[in-house]
PDB file of N, CA and C in Angstrom:
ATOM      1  N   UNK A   1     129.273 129.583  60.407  1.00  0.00           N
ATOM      2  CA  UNK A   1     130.552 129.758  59.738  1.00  0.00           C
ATOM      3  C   UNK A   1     131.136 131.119  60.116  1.00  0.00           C
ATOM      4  N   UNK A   2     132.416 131.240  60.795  1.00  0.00           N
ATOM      5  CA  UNK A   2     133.021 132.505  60.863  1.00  0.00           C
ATOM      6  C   UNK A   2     133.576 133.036  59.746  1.00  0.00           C
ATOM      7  N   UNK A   3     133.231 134.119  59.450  1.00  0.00           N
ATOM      8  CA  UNK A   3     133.687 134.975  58.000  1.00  0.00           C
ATOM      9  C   UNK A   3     135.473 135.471  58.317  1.00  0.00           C
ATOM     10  N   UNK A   4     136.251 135.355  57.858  1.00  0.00           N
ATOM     11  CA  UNK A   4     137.384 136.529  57.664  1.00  0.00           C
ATOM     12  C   UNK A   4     137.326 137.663  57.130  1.00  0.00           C
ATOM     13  N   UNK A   5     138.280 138.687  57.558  1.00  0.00           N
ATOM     14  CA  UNK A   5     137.970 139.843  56.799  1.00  0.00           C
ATOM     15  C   UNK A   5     137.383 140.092  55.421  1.00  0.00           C
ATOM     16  N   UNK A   6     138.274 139.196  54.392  1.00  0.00           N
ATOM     17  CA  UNK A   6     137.637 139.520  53.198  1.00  0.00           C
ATOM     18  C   UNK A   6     136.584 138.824  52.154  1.00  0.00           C
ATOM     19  N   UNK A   7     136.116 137.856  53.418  1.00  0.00           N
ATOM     20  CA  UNK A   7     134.734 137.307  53.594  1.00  0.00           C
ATOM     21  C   UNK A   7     133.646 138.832  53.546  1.00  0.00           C
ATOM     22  N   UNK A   8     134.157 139.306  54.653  1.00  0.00           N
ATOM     23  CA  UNK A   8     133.426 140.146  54.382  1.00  0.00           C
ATOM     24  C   UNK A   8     133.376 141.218  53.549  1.00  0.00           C
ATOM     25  N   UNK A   9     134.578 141.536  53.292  1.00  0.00           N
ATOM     26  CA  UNK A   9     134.858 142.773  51.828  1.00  0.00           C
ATOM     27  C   UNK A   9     133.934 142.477  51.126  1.00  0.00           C
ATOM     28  N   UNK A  10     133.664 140.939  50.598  1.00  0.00           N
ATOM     29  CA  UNK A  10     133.603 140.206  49.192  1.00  0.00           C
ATOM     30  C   UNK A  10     131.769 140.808  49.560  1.00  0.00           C
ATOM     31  N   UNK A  11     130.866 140.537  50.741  1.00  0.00           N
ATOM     32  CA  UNK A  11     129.438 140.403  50.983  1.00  0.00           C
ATOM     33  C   UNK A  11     129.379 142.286  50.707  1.00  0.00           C
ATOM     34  N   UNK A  12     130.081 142.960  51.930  1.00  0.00           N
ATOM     35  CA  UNK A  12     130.277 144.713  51.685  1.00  0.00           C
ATOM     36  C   UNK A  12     130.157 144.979  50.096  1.00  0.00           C
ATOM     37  N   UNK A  13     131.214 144.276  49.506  1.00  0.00           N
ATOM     38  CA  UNK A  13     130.884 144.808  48.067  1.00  0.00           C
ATOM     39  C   UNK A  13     129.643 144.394  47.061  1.00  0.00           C
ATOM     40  N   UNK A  14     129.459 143.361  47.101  1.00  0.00           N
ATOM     41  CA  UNK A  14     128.250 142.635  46.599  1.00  0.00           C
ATOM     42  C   UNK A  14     126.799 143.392  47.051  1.00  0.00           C
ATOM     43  N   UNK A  15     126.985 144.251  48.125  1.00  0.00           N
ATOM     44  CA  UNK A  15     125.680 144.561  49.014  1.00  0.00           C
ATOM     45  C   UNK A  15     125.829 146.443  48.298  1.00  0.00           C
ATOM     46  N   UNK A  16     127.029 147.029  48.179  1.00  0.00           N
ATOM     47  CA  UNK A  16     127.408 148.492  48.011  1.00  0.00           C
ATOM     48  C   UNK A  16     127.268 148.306  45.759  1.00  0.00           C
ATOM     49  N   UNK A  17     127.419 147.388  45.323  1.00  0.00           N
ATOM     50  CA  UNK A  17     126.650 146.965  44.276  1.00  0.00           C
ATOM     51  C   UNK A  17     125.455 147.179  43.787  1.00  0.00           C
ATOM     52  N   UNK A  18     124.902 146.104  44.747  1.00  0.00           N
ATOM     53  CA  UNK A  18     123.681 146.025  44.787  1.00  0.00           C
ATOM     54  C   UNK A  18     122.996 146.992  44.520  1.00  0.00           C
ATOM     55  N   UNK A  19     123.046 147.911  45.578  1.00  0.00           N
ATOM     56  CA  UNK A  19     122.500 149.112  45.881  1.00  0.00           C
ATOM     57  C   UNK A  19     122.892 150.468  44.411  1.00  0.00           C
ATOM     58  N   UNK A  20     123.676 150.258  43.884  1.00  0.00           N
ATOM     59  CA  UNK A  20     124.257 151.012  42.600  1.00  0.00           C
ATOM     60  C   UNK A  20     123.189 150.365  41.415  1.00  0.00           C
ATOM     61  N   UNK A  21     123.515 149.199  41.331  1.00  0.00           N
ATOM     62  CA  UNK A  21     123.219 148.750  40.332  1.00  0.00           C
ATOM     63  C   UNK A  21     122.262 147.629  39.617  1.00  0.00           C
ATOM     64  N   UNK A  22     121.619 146.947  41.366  1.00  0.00           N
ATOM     65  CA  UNK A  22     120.315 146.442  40.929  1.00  0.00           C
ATOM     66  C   UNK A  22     120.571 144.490  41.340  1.00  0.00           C
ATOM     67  N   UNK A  23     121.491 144.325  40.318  1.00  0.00           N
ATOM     68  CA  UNK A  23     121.900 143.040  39.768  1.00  0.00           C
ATOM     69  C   UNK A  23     123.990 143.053  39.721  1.00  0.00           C
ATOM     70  N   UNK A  24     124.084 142.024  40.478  1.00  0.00           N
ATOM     71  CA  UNK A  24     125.122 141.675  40.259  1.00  0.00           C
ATOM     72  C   UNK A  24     126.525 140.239  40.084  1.00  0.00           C
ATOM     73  N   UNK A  25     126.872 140.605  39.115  1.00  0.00           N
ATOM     74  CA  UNK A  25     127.974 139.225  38.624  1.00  0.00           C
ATOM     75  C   UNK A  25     128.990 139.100  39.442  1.00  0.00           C
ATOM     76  N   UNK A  26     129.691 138.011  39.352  1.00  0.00           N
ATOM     77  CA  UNK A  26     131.411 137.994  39.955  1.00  0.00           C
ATOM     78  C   UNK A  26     132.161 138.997  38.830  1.00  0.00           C
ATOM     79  N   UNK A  27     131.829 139.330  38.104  1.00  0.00           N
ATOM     80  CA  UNK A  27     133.016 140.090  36.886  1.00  0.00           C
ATOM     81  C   UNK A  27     132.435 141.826  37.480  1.00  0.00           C
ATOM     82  N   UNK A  28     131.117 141.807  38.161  1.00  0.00           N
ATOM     83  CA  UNK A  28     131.224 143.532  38.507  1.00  0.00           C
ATOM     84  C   UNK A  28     132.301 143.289  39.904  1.00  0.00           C
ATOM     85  N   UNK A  29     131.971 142.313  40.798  1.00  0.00           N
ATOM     86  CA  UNK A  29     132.978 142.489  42.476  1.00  0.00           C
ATOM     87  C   UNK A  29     134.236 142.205  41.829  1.00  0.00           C
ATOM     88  N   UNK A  30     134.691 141.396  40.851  1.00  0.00           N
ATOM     89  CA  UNK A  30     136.324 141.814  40.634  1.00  0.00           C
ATOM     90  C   UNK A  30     136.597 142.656  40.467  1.00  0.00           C
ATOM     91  N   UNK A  31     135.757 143.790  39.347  1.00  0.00           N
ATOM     92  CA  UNK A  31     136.386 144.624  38.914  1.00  0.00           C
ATOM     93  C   UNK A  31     136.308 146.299  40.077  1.00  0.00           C
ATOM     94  N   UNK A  32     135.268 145.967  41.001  1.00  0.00           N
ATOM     95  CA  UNK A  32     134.919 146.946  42.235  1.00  0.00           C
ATOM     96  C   UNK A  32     135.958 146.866  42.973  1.00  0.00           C
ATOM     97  N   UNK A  33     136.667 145.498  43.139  1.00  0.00           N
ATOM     98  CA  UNK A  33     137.556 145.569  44.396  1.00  0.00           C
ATOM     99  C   UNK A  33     139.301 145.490  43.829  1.00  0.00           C
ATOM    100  N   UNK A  34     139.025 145.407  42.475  1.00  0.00           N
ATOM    101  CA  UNK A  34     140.191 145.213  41.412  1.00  0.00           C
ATOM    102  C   UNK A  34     140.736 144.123  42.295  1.00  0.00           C
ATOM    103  N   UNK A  35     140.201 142.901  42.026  1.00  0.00           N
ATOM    104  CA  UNK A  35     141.030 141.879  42.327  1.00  0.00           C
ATOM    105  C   UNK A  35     140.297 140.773  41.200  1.00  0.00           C
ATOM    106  N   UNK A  36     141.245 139.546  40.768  1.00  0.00           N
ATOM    107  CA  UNK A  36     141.159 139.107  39.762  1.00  0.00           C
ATOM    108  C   UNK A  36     139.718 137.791  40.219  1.00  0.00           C
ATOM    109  N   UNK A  37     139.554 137.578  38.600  1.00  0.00           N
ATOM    110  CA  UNK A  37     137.898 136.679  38.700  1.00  0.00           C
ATOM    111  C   UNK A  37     138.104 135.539  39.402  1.00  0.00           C
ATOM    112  N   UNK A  38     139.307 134.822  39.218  1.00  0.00           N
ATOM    113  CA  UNK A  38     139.549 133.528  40.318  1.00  0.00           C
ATOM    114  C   UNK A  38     139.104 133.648  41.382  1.00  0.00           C
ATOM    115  N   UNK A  39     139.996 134.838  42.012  1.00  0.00           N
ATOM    116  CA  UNK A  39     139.606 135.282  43.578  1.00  0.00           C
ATOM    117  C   UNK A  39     138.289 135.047  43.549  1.00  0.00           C
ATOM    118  N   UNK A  40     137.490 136.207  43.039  1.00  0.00           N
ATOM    119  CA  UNK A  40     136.205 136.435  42.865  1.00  0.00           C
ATOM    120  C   UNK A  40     135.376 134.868  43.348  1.00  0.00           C
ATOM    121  N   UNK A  41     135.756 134.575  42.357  1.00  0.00           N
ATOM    122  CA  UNK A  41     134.969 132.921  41.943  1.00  0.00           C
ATOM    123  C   UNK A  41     135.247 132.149  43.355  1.00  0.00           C
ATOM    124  N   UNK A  42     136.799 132.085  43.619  1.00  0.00           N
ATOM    125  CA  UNK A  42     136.712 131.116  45.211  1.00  0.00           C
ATOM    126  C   UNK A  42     135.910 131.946  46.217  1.00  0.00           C
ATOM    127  N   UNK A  43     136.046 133.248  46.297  1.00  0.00           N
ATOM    128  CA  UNK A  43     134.979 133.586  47.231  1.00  0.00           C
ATOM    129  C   UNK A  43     133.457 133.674  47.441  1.00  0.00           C
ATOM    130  N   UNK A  44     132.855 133.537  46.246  1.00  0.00           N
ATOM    131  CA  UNK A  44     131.174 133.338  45.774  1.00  0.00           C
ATOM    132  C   UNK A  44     131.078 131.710  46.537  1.00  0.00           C
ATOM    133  N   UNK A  45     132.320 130.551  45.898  1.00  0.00           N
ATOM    134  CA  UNK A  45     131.991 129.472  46.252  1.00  0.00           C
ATOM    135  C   UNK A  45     132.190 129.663  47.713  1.00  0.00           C
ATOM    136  N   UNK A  46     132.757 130.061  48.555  1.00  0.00           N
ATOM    137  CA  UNK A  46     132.903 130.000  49.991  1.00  0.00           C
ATOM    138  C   UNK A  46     131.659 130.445  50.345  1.00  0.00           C
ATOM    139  N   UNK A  47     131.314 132.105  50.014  1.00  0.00           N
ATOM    140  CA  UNK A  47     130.333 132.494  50.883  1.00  0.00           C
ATOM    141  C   UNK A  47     129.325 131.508  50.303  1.00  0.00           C
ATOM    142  N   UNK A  48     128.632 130.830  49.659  1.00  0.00           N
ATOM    143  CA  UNK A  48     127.570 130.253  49.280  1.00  0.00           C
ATOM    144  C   UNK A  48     127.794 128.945  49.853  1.00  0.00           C
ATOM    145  N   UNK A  49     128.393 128.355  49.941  1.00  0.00           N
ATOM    146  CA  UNK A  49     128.597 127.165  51.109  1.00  0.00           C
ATOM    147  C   UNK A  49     128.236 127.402  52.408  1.00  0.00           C
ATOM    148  N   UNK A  50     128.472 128.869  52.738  1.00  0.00           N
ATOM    149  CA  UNK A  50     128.559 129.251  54.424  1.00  0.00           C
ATOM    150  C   UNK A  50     126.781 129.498  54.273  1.00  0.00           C
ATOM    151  N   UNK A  51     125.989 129.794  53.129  1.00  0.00           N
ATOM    152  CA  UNK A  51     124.773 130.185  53.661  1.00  0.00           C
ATOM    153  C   UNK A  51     124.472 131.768  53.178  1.00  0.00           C
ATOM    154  N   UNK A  52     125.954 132.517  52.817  1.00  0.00           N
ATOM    155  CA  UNK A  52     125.392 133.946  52.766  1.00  0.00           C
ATOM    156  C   UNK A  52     125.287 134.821  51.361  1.00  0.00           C
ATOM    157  N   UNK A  53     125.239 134.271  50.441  1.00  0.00           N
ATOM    158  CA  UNK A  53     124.929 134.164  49.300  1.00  0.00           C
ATOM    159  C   UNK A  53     124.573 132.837  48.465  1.00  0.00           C
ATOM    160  N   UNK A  54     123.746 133.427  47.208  1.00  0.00           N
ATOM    161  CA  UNK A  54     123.300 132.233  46.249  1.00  0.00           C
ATOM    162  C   UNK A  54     123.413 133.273  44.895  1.00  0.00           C
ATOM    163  N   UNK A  55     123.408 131.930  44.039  1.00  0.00           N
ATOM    164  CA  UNK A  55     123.937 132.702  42.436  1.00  0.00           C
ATOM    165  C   UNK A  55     122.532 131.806  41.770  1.00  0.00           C
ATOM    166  N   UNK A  56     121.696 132.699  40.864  1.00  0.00           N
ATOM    167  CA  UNK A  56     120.900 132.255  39.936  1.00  0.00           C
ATOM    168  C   UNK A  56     121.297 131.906  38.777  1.00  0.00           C
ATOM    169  N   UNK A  57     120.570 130.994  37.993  1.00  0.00           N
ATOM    170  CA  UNK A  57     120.871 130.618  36.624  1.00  0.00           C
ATOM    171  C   UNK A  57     121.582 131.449  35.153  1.00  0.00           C
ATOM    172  N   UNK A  58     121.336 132.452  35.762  1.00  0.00           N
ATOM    173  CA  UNK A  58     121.612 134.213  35.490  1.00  0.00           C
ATOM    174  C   UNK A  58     123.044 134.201  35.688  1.00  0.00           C
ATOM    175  N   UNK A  59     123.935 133.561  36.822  1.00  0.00           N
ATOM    176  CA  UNK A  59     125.114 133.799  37.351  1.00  0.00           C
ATOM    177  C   UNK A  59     125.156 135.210  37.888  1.00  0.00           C
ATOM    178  N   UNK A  60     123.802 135.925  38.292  1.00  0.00           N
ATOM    179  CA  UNK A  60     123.864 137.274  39.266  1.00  0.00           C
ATOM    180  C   UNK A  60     123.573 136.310  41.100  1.00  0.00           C
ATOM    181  N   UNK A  61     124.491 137.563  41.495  1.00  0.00           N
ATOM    182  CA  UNK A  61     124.667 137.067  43.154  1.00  0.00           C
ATOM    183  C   UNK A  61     123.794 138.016  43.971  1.00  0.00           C
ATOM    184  N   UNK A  62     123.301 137.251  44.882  1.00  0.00           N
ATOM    185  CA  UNK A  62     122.134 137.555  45.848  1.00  0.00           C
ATOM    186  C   UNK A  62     122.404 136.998  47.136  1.00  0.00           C
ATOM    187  N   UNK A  63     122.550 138.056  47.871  1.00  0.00           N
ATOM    188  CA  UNK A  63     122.759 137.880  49.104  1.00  0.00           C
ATOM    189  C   UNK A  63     121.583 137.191  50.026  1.00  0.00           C
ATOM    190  N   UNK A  64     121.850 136.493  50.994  1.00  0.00           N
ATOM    191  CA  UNK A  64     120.805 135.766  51.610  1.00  0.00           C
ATOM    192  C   UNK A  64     120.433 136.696  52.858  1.00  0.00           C
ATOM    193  N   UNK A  65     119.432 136.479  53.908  1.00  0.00           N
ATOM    194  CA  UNK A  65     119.186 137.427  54.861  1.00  0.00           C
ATOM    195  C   UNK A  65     120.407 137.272  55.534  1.00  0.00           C
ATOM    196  N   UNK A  66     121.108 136.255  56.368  1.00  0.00           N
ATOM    197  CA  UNK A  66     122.312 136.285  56.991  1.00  0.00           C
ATOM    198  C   UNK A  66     123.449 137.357  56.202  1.00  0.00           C
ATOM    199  N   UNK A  67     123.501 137.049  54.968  1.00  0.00           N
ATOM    200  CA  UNK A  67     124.559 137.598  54.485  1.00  0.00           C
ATOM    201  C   UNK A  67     124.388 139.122  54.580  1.00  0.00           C
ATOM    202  N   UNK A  68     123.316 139.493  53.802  1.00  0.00           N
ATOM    203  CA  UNK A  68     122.460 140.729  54.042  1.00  0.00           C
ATOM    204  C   UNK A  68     122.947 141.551  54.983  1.00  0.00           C
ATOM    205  N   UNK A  69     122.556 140.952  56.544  1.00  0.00           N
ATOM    206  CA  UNK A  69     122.761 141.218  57.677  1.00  0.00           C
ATOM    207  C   UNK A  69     124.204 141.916  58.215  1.00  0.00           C
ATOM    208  N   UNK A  70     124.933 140.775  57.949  1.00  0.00           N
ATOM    209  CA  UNK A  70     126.646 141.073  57.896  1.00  0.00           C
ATOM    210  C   UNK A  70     127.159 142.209  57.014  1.00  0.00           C
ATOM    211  N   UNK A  71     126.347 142.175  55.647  1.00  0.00           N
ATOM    212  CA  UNK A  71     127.088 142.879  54.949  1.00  0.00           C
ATOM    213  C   UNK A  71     126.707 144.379  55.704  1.00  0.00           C
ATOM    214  N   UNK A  72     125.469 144.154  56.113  1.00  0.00           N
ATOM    215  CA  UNK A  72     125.213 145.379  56.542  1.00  0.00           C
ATOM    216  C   UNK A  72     125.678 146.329  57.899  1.00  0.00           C
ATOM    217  N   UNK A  73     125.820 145.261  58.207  1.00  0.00           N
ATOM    218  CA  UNK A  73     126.917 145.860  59.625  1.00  0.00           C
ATOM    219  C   UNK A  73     128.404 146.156  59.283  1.00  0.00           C
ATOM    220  N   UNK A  74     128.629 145.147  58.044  1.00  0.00           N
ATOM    221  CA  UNK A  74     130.026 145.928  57.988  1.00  0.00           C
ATOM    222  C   UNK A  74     129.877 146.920  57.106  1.00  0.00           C
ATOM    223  N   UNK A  75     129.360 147.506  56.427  1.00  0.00           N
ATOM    224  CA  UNK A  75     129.069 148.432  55.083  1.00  0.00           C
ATOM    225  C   UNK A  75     128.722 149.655  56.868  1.00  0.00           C
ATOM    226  N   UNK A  76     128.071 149.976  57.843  1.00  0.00           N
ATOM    227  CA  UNK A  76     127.628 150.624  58.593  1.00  0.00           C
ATOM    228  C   UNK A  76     129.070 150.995  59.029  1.00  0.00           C
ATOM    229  N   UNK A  77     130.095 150.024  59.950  1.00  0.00           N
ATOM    230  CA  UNK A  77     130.944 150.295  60.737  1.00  0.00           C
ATOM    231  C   UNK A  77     132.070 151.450  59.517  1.00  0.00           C
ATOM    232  N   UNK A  78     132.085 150.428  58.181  1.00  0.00           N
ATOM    233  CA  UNK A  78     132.693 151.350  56.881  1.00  0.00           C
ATOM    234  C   UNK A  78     132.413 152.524  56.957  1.00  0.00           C
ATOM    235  N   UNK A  79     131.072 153.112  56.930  1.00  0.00           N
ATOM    236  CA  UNK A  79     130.660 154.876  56.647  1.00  0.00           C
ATOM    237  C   UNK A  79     131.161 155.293  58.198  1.00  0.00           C
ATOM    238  N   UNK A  80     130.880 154.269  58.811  1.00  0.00           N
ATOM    239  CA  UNK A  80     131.123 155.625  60.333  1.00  0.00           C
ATOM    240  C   UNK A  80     132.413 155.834  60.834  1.00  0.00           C
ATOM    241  N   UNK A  81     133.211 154.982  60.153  1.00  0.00           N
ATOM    242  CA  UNK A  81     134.735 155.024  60.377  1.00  0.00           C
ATOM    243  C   UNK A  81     135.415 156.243  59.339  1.00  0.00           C
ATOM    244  N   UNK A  82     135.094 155.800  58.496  1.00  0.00           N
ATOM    245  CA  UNK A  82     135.280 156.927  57.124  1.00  0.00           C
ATOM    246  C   UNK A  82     134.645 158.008  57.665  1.00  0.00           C
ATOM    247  N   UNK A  83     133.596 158.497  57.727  1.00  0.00           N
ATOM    248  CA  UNK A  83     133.192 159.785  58.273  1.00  0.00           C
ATOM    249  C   UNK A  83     133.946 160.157  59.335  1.00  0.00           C
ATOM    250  N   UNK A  84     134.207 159.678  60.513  1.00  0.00           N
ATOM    251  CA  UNK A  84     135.163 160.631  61.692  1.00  0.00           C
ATOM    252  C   UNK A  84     136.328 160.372  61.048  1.00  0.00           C
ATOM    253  N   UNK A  85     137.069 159.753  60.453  1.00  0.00           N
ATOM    254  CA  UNK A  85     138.285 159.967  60.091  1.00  0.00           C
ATOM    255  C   UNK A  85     138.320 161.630  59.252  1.00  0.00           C
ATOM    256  N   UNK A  86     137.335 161.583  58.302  1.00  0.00           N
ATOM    257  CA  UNK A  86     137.269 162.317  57.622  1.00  0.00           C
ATOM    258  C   UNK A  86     137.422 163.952  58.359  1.00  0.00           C
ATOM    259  N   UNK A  87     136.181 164.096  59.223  1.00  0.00           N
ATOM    260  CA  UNK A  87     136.201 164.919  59.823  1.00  0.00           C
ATOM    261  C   UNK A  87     137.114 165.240  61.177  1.00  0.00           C
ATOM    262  N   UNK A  88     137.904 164.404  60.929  1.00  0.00           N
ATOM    263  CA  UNK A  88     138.975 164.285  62.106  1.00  0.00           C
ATOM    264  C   UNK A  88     140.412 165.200  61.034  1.00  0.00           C
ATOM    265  N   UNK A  89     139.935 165.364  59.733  1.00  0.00           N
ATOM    266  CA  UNK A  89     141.414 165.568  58.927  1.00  0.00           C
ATOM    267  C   UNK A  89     142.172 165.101  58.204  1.00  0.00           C
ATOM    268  N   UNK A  90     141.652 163.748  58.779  1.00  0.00           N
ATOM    269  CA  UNK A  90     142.241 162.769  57.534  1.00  0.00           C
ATOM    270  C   UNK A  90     141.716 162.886  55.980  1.00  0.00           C
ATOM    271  N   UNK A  91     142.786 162.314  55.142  1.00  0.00           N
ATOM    272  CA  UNK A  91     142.939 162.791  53.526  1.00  0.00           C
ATOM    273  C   UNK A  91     141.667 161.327  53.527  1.00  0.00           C
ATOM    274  N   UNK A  92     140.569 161.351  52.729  1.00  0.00           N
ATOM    275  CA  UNK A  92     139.712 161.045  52.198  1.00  0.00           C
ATOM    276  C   UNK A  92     140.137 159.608  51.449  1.00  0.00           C
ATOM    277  N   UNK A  93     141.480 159.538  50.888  1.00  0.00           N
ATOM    278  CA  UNK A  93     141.525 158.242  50.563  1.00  0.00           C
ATOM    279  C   UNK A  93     142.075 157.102  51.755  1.00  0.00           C
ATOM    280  N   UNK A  94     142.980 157.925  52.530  1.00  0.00           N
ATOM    281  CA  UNK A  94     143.521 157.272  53.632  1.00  0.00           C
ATOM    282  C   UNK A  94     142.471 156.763  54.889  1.00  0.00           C
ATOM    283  N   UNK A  95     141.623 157.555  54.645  1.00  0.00           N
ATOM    284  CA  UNK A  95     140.438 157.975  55.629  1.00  0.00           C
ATOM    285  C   UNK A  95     139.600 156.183  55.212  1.00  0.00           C
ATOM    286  N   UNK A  96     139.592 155.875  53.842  1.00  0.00           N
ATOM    287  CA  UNK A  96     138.825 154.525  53.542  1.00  0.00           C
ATOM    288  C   UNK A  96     139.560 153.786  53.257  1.00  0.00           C
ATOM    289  N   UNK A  97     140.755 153.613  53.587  1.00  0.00           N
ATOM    290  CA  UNK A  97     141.309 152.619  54.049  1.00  0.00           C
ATOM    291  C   UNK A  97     141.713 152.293  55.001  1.00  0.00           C
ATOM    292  N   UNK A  98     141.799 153.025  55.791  1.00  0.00           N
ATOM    293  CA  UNK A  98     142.110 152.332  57.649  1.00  0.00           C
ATOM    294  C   UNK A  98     140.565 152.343  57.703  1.00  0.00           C
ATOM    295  N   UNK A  99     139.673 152.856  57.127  1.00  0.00           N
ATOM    296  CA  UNK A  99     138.001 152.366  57.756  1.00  0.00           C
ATOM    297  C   UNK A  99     137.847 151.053  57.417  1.00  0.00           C
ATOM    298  N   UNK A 100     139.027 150.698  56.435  1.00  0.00           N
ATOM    299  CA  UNK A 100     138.401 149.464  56.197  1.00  0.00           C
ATOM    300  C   UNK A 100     138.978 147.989  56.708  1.00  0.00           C
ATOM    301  N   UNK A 101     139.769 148.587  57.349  1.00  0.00           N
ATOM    302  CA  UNK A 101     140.655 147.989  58.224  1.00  0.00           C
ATOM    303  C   UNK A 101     140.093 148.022  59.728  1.00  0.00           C
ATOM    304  N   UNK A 102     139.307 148.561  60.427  1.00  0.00           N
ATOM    305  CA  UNK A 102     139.054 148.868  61.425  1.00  0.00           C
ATOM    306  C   UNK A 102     137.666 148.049  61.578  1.00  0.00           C
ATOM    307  N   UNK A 103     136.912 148.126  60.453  1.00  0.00           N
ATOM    308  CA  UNK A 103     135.957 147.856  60.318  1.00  0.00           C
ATOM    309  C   UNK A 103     135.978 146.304  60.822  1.00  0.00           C
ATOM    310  N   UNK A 104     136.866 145.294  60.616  1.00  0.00           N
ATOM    311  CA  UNK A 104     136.713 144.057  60.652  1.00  0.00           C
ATOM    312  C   UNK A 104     137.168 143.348  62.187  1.00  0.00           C
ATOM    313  N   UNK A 105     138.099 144.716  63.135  1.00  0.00           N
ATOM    314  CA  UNK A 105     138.800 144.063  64.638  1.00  0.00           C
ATOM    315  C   UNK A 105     137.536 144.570  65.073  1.00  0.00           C
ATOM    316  N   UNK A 106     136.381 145.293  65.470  1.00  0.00           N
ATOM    317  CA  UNK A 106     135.970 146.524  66.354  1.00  0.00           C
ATOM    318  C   UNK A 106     134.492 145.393  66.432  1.00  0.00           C
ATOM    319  N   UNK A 107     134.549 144.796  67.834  1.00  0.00           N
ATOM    320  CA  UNK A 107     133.304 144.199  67.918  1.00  0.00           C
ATOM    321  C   UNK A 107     132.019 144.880  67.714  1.00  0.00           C
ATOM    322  N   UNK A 108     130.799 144.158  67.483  1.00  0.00           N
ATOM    323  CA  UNK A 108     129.484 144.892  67.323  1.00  0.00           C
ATOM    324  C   UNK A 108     129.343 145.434  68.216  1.00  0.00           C
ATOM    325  N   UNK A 109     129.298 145.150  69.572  1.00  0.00           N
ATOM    326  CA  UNK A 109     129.065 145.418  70.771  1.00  0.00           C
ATOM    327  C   UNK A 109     129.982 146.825  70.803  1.00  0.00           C
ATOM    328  N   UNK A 110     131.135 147.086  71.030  1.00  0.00           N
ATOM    329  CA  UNK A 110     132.021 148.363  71.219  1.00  0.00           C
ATOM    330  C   UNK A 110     131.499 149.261  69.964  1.00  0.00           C
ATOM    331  N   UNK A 111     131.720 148.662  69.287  1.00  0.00           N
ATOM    332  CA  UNK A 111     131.354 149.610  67.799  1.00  0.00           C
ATOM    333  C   UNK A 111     129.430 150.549  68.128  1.00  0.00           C
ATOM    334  N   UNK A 112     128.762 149.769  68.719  1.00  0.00           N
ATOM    335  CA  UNK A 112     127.075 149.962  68.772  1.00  0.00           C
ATOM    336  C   UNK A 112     127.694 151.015  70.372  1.00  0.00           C
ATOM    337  N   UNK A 113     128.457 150.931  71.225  1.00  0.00           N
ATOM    338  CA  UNK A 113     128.314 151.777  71.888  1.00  0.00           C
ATOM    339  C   UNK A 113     129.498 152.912  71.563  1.00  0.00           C
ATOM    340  N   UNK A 114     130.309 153.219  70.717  1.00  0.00           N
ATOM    341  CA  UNK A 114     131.163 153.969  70.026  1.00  0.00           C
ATOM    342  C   UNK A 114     129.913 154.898  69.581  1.00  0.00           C
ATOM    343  N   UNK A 115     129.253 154.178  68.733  1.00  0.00           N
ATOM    344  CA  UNK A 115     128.092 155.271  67.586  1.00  0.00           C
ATOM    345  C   UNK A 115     127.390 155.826  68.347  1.00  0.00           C
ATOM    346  N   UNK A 116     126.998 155.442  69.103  1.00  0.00           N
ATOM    347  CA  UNK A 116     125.424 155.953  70.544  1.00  0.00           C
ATOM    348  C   UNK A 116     126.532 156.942  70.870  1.00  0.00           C
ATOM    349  N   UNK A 117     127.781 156.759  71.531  1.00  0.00           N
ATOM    350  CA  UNK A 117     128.220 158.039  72.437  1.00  0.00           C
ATOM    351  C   UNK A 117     128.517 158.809  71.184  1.00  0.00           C
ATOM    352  N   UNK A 118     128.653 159.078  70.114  1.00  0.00           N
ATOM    353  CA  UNK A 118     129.536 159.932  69.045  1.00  0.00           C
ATOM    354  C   UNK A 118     127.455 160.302  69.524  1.00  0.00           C
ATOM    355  N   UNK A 119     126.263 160.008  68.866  1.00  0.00           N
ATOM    356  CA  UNK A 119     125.190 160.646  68.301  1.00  0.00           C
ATOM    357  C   UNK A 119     124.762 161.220  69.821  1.00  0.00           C
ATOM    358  N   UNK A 120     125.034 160.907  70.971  1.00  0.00           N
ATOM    359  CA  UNK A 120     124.878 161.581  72.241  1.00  0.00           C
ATOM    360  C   UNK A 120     125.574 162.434  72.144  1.00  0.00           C
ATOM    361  N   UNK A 121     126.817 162.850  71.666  1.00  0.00           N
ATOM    362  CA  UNK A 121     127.808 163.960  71.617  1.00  0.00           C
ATOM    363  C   UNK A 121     126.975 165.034  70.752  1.00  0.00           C
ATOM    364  N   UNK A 122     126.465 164.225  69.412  1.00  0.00           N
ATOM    365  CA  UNK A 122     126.093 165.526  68.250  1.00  0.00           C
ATOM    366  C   UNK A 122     124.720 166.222  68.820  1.00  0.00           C
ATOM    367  N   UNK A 123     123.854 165.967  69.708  1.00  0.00           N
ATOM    368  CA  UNK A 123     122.414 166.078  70.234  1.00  0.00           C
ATOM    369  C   UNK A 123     122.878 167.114  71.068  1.00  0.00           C
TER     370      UNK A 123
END
């Protein structure tokens, strides 16, 4: 299943959650990405059809290894975009939002040799 961008927002946030807070509902990713519980709700049912999440009896969401995976590459391309923006000058809020925009055109492939030449630069 090919994800769209906010296929992937929805896994990024669920995964940047996670990591905060252990356990998570559709009522914490609405209120993380301030977008309303409907949304929320059609996107749990999408990604969990595609394979990259599952919801327990609990109604907490758990990412699957695929999803995992994705989220984690895009949650990666997120910090490293945000960081050179940052240190490029850019204002800190503007700075995470074109990261987050960037984050979703910039293949793995360009992006994996973007990071190698930036950490060959800092060495």
């Amino acid at each position: 299943m090919k994800l769209h961008a906010s296929g992937e927002d929805y896994l990024e946030a669920i995964l940047v959650l996670q990591k905060k807070r252990g356990m998570v509902r559709s009522v914490d990713v609405a209120r993380h990405m301030e977008v309303s519980k409907p949304s929320v709700c059609h996107a749990v049912a999408t990604l969990r059809d595609g394979g990259f999440l599952t919801m327990d009896g609990d109604y907490f969401l758990h990412l699957t290894d695929v999803g995992r995976e994705v989220a984690e590459q895009i949650y990666e391309k997120h910090r490293f975009f945000t960081d050179r923006l940052i240190e490029a000058g850019v204002d800190p809020v503007a700075a995470e939002k074109d990261a987050c925009r960037m984050e979703h055109v910039i293949s793995q492939e360009s992006f994996e040799h973007l990071e190698n030449a930036y950490k060959t630069k800092e060495e």
